[in-house]
Protein backbone atom coordinates (compact mmCIF):
# COMPACT_ATOMS: atom_id res chain seq x y z
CA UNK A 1 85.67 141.13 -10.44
CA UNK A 2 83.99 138.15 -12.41
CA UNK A 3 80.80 136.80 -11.62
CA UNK A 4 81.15 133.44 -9.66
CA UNK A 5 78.80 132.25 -13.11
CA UNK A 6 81.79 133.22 -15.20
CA UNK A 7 84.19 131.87 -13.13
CA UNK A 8 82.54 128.12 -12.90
CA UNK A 9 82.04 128.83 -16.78
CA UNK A 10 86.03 129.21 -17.28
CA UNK A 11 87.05 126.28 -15.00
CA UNK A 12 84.21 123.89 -16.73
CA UNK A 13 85.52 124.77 -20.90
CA UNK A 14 89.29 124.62 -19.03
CA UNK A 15 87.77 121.11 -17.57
CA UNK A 16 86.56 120.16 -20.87
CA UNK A 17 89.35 121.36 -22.80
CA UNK A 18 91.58 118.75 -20.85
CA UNK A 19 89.28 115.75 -20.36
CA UNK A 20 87.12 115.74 -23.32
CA UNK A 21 86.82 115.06 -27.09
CA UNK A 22 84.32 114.50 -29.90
CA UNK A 23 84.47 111.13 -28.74
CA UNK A 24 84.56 111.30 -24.76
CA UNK A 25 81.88 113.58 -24.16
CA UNK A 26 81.31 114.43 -20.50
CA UNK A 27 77.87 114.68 -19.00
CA UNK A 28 77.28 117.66 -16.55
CA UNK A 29 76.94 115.28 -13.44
CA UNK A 30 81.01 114.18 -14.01
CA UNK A 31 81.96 118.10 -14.27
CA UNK A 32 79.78 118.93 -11.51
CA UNK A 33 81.30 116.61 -8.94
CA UNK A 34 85.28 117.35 -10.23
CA UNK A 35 84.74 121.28 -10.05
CA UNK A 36 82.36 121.39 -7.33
CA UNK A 37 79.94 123.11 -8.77
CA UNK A 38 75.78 122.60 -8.56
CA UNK A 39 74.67 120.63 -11.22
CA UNK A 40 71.58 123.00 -12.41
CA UNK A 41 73.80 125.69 -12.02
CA UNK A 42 76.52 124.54 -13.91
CA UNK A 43 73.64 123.00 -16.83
CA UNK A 44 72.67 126.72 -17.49
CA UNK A 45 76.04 127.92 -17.77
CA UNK A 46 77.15 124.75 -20.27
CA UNK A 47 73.62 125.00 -22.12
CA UNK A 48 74.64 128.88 -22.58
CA UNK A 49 77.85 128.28 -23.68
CA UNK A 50 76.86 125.93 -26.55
CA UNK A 51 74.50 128.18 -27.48
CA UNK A 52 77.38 130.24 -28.03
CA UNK A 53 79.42 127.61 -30.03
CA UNK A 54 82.01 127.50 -27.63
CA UNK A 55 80.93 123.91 -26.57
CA UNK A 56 78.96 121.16 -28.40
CA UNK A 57 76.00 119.51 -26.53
CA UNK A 58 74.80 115.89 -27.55
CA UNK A 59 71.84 114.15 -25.71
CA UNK A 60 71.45 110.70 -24.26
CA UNK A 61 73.52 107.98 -22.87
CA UNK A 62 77.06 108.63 -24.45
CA UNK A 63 75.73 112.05 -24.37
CA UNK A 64 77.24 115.27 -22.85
CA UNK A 65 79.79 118.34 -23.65
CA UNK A 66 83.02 118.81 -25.71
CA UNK A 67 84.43 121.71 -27.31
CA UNK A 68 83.16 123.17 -30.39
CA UNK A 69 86.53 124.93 -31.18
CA UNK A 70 89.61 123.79 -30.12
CA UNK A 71 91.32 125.31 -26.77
CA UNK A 72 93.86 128.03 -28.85
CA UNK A 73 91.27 129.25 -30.32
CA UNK A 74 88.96 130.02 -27.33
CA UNK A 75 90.48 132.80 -25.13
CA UNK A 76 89.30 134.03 -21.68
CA UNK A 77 87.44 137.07 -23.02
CA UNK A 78 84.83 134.70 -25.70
CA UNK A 79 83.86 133.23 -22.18
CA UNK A 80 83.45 136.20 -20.18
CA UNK A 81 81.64 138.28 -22.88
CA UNK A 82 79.35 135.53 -23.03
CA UNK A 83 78.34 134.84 -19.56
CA UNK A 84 79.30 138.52 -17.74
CA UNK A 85 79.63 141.05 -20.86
CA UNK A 86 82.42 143.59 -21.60
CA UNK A 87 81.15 145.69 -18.81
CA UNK A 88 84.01 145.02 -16.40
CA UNK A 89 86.76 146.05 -18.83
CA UNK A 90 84.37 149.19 -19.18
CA UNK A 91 82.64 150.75 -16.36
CA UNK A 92 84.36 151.72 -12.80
CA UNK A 93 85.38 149.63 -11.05
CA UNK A 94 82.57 151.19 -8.53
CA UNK A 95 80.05 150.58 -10.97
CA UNK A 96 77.52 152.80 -8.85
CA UNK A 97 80.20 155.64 -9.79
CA UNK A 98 79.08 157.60 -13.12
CA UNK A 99 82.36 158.86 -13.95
CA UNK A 100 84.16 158.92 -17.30
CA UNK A 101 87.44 160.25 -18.38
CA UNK A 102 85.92 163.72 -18.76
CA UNK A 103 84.48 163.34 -15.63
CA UNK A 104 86.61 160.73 -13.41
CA UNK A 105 85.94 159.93 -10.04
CA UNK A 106 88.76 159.64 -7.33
CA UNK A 107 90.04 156.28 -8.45
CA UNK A 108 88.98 156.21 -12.00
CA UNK A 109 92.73 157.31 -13.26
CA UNK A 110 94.63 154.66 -11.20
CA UNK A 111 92.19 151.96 -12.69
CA UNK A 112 92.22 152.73 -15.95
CA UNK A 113 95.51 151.26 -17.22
CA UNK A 114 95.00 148.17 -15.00
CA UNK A 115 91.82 147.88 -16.63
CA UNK A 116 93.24 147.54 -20.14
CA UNK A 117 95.83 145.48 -19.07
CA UNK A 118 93.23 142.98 -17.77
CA UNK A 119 91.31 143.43 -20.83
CA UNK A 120 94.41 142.54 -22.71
CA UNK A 121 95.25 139.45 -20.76
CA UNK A 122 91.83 138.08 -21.56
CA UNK A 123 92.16 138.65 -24.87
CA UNK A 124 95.26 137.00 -25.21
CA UNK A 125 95.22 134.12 -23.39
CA UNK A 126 93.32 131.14 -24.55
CA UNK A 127 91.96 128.23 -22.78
CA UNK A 128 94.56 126.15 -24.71
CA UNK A 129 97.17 128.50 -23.06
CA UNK A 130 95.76 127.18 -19.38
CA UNK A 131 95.06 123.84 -20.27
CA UNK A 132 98.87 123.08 -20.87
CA UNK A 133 99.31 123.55 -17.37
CA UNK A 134 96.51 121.59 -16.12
CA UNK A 135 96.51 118.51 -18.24
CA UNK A 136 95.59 115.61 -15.93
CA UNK A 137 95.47 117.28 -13.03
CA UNK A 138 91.68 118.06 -12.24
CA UNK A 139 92.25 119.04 -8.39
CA UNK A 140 94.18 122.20 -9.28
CA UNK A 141 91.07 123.31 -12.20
CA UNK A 142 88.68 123.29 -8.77
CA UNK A 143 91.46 126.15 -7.33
């Protein structure tokens, strides 16, 4: 359902969220190597994101990424409207499909309501909300 972009983007804010602050900033190499993600890969996503103001981005050798807000503030959904849009909590769930609620298509009622419960979900839960479960514990972020 969400991009594997959006889903390295998640686990690298929940990542920061835990390990970082405005004064341990962690460079992309360190997240990289924890969450087992490609480094270039995981620059764009982190470069995007700050763009965004979800993270902050400093340069040079105590350089790297914190958050810009703090974790209760930042739910799911900021993330994944930023890197993969509000189409999946939109479109069917074939996406080739063209149906609509005038017009549905043979699964389109059945995942309609699951659809707005996901949208909900994202909505509601904030990194901060995740990050209580993972604090210290980087091997179960890379899950």
């Amino acid at each position: 359902m969400l991009s594997n972009t959006c889903k390295y983007g998640l686990r690298a804010v929940l990542y920061l969220s835990v390990f970082s602050s405005e004064k341990r900033k962690i460079g992309i190499k360190e997240i990289s190597e924890k969450l087992h993600i490609p480094s270039p890969f995981l620059g764009k996503i982190l470069q995007s994101l700050a763009r965004q103001k979800i993270l902050h981005s400093t340069k040079g050798p105590k350089g790297g990424f914190y958050l810009a807000r703090l974790p209760e503030e930042i739910t799911l959904m900021d993330i994944v409207i930023i890197i993969d849009g509000a189409d999946i909590f939109d479109t069917c769930l074939l996406r080739a499909c063209k149906c609509s609620d005038r017009e549905p298509c043979g699964i389109h009622d059945n995942i309609t309501s699951l659809r707005g419960e996901l949208k909900n979900f994202f909505i509601n839960q904030t990194i901060g909300d995740l990050a209580a479960e993972f604090k210290g514990d980087s091997d179960r972020i890379r899950i």
